[in-house]
C-alpha atoms as a PDB file:
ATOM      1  CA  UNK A   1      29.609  -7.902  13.220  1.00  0.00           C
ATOM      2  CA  UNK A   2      30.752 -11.047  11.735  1.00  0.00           C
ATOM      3  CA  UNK A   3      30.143 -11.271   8.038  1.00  0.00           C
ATOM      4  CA  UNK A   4      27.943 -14.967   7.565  1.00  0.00           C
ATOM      5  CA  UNK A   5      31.162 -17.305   6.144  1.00  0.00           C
ATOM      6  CA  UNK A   6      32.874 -15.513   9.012  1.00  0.00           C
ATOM      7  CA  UNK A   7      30.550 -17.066  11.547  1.00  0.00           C
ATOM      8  CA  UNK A   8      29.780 -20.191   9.790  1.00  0.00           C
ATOM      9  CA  UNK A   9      33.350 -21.264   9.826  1.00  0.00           C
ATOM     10  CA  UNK A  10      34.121 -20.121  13.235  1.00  0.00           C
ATOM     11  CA  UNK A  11      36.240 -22.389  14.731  1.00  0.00           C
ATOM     12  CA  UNK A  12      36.916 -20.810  18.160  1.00  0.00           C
ATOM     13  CA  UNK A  13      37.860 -17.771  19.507  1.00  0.00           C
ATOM     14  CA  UNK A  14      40.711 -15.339  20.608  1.00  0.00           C
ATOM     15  CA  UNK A  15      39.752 -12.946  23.843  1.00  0.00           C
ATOM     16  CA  UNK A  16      37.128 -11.008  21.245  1.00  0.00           C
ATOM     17  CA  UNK A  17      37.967 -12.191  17.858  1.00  0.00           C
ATOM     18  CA  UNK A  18      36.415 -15.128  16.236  1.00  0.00           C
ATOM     19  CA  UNK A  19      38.776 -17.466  14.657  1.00  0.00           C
ATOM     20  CA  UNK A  20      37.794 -18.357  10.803  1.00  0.00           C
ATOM     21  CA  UNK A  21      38.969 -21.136   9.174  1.00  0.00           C
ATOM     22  CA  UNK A  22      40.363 -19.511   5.780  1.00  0.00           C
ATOM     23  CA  UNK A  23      40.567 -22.604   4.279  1.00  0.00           C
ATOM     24  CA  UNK A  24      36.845 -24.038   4.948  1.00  0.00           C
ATOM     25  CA  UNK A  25      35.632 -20.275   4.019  1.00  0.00           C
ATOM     26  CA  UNK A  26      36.847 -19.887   0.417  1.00  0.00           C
ATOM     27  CA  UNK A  27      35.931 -23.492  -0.711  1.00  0.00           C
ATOM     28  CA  UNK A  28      32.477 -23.666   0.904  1.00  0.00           C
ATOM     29  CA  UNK A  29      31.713 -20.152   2.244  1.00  0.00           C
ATOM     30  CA  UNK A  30      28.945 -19.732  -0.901  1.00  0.00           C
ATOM     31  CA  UNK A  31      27.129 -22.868  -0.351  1.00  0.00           C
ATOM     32  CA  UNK A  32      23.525 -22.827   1.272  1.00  0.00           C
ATOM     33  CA  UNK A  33      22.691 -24.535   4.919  1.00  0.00           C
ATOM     34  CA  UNK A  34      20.946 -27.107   2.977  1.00  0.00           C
ATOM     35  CA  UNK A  35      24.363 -28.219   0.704  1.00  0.00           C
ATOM     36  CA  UNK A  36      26.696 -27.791   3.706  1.00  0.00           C
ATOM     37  CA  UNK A  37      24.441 -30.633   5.569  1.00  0.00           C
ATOM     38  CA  UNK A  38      24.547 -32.680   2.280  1.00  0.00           C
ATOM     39  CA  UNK A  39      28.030 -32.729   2.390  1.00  0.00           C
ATOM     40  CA  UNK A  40      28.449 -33.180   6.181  1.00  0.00           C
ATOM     41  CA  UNK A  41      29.203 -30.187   7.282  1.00  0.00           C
ATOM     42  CA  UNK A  42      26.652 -30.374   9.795  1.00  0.00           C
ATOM     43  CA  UNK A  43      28.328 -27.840  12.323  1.00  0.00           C
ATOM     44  CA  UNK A  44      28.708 -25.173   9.581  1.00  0.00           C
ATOM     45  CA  UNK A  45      25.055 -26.014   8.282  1.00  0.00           C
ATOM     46  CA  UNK A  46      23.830 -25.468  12.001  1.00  0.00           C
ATOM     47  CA  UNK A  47      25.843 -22.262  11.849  1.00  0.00           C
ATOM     48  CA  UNK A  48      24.650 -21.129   8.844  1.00  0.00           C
ATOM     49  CA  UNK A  49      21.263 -22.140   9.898  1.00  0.00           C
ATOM     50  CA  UNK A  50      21.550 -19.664  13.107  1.00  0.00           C
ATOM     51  CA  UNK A  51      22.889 -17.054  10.958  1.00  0.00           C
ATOM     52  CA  UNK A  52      19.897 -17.053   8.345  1.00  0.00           C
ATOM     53  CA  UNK A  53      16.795 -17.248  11.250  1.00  0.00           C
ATOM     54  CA  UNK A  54      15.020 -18.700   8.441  1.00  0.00           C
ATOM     55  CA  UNK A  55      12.945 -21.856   9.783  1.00  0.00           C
ATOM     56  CA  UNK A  56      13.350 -23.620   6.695  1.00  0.00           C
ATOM     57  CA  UNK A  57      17.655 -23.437   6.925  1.00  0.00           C
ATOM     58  CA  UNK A  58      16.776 -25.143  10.248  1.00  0.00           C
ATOM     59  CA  UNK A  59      14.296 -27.638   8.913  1.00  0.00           C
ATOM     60  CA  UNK A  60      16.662 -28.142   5.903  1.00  0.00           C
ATOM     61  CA  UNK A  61      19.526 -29.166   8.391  1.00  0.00           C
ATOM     62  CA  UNK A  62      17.446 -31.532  10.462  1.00  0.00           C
ATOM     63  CA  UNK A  63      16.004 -33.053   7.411  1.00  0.00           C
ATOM     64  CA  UNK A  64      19.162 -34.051   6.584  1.00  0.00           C
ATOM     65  CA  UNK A  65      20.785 -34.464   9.558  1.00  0.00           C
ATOM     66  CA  UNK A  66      18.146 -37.462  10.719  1.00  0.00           C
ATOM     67  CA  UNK A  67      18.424 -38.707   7.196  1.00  0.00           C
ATOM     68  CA  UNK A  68      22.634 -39.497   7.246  1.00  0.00           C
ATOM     69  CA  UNK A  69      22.755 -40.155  10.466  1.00  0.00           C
ATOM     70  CA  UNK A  70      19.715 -41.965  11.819  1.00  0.00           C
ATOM     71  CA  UNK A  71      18.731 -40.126  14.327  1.00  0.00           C
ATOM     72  CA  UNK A  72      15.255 -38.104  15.256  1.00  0.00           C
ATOM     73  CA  UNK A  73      16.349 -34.443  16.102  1.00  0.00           C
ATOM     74  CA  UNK A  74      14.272 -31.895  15.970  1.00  0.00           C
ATOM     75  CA  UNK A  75      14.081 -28.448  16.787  1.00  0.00           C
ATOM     76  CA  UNK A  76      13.832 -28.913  20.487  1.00  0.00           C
ATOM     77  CA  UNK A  77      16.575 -30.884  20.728  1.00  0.00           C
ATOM     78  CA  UNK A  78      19.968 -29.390  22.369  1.00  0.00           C
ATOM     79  CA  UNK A  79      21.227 -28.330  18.941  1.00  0.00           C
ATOM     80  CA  UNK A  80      23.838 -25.600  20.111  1.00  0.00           C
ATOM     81  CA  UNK A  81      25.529 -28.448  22.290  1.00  0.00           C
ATOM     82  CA  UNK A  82      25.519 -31.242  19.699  1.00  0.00           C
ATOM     83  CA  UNK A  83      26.749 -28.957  17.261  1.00  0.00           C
ATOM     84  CA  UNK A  84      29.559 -26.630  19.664  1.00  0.00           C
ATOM     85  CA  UNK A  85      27.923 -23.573  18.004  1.00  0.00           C
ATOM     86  CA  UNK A  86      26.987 -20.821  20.847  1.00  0.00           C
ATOM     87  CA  UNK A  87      26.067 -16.924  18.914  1.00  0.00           C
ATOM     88  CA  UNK A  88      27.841 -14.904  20.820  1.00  0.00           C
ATOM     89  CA  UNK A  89      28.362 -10.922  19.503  1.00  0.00           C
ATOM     90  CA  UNK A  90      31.702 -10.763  18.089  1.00  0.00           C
ATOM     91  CA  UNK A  91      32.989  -7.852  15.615  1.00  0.00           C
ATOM     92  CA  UNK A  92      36.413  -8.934  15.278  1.00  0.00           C
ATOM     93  CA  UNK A  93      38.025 -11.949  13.314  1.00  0.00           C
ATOM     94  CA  UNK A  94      41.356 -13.677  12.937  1.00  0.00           C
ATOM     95  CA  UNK A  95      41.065 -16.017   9.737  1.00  0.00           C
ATOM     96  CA  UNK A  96      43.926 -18.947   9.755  1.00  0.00           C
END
């Protein structure tokens, strides 16, 4: 199983590996959902937000998702396409 900065900065996959961006991991892999969003990281704040299964990561996101960019998600709305981000069971990962 993927650790969480693993899957947060997922960036695609290799057959069964999960491809990490090494980069976006060590300078914001120990930030919460809610300071990923505030810095627009909204994909890895969505990931993170998955990851967690706490309500308020999710609430946290839209929050401040709707406030940047003016929209009116909420948690109905087709997050996993906006976002790209699909879980999918992975234990492997390949970090660039």
């Amino acid at each position: 199983m993927l650790s969480r900065e693993e899957f947060v900065f997922t960036i695609g996959y290799d057959g069964p590996a999960a491809v990490v961006d090494g980069q976006a991991k060590k300078r914001y892999g120990s930030l919460t959902t809610r300071e990923l969003a505030e810095k627009g990281l909204f994909r890895a704040a969505y990931s993170s937000a998955i990851w967690s299964k706490d309500p308020k990561d999710m609430e946290a996101l839209l929050e401040t998702y709707n406030r940047i960019s003016g929209s009116s998600l909420n948690s109905d709305s087709p997050l996993d396409r906006l976002f790209g981000v699909f879980p999918i069971e992975v234990s492997r990962s390949i970090t660039l």
